[in-house]
PDB file of N, CA and C in Angstrom:
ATOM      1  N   UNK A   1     -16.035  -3.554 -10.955  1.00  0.00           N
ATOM      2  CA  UNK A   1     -14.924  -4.277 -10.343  1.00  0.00           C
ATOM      3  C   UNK A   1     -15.453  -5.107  -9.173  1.00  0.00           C
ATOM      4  N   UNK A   2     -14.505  -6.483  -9.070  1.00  0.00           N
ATOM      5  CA  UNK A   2     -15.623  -7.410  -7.989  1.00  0.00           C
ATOM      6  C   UNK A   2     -14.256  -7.384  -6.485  1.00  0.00           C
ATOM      7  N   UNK A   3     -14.828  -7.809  -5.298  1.00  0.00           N
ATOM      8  CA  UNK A   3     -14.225  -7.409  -4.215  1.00  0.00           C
ATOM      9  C   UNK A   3     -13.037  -8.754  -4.380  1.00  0.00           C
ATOM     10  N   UNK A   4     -11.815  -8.122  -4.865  1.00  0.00           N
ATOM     11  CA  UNK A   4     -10.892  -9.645  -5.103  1.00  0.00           C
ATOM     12  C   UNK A   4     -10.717 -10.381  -3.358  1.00  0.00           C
ATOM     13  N   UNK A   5     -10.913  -9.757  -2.297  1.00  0.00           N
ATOM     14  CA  UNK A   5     -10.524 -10.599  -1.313  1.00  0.00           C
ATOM     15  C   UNK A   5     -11.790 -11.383  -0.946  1.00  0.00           C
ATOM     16  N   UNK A   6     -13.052 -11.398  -1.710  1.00  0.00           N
ATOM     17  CA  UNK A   6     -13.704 -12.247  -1.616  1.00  0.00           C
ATOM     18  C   UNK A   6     -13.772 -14.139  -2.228  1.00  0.00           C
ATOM     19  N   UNK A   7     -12.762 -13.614  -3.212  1.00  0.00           N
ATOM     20  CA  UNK A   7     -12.006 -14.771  -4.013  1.00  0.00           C
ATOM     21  C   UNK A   7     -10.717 -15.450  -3.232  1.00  0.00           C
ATOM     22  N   UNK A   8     -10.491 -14.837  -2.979  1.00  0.00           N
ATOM     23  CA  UNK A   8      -8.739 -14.990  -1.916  1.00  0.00           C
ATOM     24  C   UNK A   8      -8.633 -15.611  -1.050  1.00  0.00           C
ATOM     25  N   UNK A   9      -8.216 -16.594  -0.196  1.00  0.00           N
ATOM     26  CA  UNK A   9      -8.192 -16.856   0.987  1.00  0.00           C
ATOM     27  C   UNK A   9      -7.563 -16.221   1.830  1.00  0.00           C
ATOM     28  N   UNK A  10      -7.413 -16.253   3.243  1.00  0.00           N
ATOM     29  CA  UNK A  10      -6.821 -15.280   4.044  1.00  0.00           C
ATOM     30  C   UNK A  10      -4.933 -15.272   4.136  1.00  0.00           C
ATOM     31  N   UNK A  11      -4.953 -16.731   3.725  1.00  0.00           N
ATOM     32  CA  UNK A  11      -3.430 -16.989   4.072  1.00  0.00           C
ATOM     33  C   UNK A  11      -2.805 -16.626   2.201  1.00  0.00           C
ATOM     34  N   UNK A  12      -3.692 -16.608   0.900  1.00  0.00           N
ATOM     35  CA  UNK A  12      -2.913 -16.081   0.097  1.00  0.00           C
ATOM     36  C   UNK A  12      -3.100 -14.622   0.348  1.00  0.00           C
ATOM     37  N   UNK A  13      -4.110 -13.803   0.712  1.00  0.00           N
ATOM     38  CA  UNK A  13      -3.997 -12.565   1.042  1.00  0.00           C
ATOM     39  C   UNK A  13      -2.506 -12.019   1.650  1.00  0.00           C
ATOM     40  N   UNK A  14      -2.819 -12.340   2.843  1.00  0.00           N
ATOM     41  CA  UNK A  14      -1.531 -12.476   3.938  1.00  0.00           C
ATOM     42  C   UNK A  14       0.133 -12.555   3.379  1.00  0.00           C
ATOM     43  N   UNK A  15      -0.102 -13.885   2.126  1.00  0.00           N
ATOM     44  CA  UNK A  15       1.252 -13.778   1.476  1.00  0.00           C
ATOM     45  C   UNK A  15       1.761 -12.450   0.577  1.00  0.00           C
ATOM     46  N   UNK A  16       0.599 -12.319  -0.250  1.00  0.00           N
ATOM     47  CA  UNK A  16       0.455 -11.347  -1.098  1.00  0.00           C
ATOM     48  C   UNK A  16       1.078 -10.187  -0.455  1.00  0.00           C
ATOM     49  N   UNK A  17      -0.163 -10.012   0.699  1.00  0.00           N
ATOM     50  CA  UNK A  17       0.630  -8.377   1.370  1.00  0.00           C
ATOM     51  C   UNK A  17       1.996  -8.592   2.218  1.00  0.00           C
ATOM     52  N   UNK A  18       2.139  -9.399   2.178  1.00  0.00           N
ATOM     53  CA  UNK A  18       3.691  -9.836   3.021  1.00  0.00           C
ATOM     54  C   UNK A  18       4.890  -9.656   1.407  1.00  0.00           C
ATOM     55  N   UNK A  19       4.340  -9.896   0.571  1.00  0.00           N
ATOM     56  CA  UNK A  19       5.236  -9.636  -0.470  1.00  0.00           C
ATOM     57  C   UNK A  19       5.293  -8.291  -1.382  1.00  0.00           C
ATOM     58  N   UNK A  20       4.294  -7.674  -1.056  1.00  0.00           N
ATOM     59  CA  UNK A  20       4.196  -6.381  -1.663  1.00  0.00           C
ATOM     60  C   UNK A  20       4.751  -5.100  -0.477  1.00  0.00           C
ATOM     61  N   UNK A  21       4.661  -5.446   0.598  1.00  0.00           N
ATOM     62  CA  UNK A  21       5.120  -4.598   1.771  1.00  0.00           C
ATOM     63  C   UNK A  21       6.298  -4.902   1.657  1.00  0.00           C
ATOM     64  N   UNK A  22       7.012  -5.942   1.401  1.00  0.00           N
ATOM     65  CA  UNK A  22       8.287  -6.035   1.876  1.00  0.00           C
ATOM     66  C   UNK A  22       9.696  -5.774   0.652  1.00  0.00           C
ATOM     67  N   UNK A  23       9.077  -5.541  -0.219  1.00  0.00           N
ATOM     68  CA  UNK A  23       9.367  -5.483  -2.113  1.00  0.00           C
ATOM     69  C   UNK A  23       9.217  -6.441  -2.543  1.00  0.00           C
ATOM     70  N   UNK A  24       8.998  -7.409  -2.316  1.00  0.00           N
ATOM     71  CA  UNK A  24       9.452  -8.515  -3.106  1.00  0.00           C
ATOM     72  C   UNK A  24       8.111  -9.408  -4.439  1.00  0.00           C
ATOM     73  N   UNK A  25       9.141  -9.716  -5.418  1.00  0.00           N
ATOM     74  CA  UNK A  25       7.957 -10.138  -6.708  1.00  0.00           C
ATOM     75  C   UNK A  25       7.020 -11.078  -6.020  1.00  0.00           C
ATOM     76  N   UNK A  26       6.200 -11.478  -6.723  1.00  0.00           N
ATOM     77  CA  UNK A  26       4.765 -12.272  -6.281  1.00  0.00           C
ATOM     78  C   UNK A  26       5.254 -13.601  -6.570  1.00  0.00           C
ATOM     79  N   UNK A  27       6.265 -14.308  -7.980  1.00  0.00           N
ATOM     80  CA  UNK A  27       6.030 -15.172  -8.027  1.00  0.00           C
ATOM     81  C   UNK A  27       4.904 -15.916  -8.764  1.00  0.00           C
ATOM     82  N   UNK A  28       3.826 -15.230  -9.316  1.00  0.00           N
ATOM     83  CA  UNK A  28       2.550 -16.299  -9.057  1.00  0.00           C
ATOM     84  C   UNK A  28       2.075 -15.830 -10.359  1.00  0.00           C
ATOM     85  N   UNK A  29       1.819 -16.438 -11.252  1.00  0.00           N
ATOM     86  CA  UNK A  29       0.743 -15.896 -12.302  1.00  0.00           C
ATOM     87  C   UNK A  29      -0.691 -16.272 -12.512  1.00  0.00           C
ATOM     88  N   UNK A  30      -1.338 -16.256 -11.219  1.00  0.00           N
ATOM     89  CA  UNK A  30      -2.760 -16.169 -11.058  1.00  0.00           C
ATOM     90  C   UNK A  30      -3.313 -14.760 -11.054  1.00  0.00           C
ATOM     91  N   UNK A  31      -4.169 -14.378 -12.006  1.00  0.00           N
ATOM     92  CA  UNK A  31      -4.682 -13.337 -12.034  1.00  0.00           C
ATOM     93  C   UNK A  31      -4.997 -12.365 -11.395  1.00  0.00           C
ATOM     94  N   UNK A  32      -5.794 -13.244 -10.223  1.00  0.00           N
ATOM     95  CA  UNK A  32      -6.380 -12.490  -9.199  1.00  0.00           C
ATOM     96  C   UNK A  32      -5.270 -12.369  -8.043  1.00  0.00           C
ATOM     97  N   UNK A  33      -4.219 -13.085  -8.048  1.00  0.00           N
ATOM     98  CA  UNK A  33      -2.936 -12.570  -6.896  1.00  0.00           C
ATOM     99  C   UNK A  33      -2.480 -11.317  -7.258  1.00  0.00           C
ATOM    100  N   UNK A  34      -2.228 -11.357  -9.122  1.00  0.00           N
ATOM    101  CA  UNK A  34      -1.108 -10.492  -9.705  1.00  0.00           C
ATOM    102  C   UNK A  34      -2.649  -9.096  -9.639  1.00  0.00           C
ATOM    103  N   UNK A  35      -3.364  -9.186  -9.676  1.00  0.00           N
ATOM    104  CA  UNK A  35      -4.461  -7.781  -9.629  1.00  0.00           C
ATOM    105  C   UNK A  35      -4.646  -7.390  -7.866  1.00  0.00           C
ATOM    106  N   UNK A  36      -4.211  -8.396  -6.488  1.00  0.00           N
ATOM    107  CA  UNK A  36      -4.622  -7.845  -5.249  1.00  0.00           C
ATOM    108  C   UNK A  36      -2.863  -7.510  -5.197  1.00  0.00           C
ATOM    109  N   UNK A  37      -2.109  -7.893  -5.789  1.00  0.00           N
ATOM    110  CA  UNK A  37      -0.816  -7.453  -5.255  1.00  0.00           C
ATOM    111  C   UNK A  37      -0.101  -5.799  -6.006  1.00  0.00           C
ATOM    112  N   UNK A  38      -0.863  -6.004  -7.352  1.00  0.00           N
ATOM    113  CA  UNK A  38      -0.558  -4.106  -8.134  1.00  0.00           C
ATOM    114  C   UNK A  38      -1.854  -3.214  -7.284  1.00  0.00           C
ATOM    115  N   UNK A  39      -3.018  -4.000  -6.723  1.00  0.00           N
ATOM    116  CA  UNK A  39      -3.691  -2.995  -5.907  1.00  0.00           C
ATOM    117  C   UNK A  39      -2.885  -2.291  -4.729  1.00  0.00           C
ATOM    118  N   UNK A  40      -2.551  -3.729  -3.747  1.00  0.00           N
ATOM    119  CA  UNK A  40      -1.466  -3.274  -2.717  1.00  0.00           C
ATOM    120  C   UNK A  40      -0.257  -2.331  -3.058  1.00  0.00           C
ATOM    121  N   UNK A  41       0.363  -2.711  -3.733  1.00  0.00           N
ATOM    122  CA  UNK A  41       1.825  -1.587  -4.412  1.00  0.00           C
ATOM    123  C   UNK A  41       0.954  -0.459  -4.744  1.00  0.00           C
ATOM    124  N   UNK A  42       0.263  -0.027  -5.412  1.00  0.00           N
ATOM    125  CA  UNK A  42      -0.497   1.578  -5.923  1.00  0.00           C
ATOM    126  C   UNK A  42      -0.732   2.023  -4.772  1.00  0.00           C
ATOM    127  N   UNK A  43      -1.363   1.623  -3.502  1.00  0.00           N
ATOM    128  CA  UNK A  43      -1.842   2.488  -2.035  1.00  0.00           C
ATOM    129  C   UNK A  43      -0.862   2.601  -1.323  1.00  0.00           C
ATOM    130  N   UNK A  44       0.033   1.692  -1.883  1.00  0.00           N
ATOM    131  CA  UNK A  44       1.605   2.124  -1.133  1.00  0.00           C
ATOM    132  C   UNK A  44       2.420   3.139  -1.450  1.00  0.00           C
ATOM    133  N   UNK A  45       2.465   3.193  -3.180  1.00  0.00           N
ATOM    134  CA  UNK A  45       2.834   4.139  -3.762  1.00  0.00           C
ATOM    135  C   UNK A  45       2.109   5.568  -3.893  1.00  0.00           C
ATOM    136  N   UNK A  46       0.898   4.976  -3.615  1.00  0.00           N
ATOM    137  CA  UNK A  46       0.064   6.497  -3.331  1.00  0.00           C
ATOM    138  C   UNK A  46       0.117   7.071  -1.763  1.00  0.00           C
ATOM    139  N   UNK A  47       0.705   6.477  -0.717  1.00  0.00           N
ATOM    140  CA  UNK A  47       1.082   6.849   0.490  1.00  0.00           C
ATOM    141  C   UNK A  47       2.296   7.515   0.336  1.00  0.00           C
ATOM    142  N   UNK A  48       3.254   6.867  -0.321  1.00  0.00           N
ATOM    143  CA  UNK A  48       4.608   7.576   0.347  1.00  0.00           C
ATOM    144  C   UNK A  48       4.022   8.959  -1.014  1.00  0.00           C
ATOM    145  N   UNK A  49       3.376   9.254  -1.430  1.00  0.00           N
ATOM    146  CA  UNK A  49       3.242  10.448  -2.658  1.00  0.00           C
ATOM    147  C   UNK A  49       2.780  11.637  -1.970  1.00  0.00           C
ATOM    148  N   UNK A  50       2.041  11.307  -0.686  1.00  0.00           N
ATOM    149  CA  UNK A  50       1.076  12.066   0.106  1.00  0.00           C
ATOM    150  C   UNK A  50       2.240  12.586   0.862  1.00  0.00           C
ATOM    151  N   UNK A  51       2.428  14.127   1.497  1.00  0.00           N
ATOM    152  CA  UNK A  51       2.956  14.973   1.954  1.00  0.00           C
ATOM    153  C   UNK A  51       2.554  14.514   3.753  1.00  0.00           C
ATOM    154  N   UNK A  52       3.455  14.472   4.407  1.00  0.00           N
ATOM    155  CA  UNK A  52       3.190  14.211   5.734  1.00  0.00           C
ATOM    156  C   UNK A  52       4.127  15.338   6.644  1.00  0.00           C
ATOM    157  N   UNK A  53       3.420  16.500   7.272  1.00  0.00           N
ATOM    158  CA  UNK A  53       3.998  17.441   7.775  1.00  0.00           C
ATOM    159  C   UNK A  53       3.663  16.641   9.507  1.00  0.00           C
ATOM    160  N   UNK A  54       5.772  17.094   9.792  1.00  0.00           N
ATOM    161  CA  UNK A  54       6.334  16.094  10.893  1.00  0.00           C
ATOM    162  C   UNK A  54       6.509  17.784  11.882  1.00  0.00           C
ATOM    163  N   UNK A  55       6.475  17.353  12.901  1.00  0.00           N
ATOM    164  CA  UNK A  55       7.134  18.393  13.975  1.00  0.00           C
ATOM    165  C   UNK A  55       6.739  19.786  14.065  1.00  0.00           C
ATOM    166  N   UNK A  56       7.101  20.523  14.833  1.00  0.00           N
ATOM    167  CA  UNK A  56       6.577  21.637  15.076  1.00  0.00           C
ATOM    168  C   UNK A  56       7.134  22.935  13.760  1.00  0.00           C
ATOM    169  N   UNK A  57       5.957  23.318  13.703  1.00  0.00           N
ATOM    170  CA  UNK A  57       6.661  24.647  12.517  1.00  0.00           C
ATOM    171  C   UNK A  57       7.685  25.577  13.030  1.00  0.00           C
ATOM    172  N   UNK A  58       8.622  25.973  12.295  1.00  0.00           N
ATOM    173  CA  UNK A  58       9.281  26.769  12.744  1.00  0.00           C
ATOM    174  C   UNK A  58       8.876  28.635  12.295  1.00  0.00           C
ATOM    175  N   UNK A  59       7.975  28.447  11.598  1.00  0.00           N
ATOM    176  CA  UNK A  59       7.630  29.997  11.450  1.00  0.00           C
ATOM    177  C   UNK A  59       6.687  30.396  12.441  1.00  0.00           C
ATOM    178  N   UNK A  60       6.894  31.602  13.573  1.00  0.00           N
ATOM    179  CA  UNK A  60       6.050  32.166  14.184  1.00  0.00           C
ATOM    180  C   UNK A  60       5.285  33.398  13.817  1.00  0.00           C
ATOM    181  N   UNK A  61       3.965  33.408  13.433  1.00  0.00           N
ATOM    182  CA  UNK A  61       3.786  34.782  13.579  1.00  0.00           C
ATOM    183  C   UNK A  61       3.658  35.677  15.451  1.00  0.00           C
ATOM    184  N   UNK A  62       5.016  36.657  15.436  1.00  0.00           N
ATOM    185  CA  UNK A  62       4.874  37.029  16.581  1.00  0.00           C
ATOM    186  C   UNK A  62       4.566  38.455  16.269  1.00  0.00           C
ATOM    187  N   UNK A  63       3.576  38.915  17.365  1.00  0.00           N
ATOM    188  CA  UNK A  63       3.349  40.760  17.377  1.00  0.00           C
ATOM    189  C   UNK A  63       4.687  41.268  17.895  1.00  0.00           C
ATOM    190  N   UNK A  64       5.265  42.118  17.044  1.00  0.00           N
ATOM    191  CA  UNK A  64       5.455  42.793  17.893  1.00  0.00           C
ATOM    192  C   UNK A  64       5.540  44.154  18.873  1.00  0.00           C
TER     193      UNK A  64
END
């Protein structure tokens, strides 16, 4: 696999992730947009998949 943001310019990058962060379709049927924008959506979708433990636990082990 070749590094697609080496192909990309910064400002279609920029659009790309401005359209994949925000939901919205690409629009574009250039290859290499429609392959950096299902990259972006999968690490997104593989973030919210990941378990994120918030706040203090509520189980104590106490002696007593």
């Amino acid at each position: 696999m070749y590094d697609l943001s080496m192909t990309l310019s910064y400002y279609r990058m920029h659009r790309i992730y401005l359209a994949a962060t925000m939901g919205y379709g690409l629009g574009s049927d250039d290859p290499e947009e429609l392959a950096y924008y299902k990259k972006l959506r999968k690490e997104m979708d593989d973030i919210k998949k990941d378990e994120v433990k918030k706040g203090i636990p509520l189980k104590w082990d106490i002696p007593e």
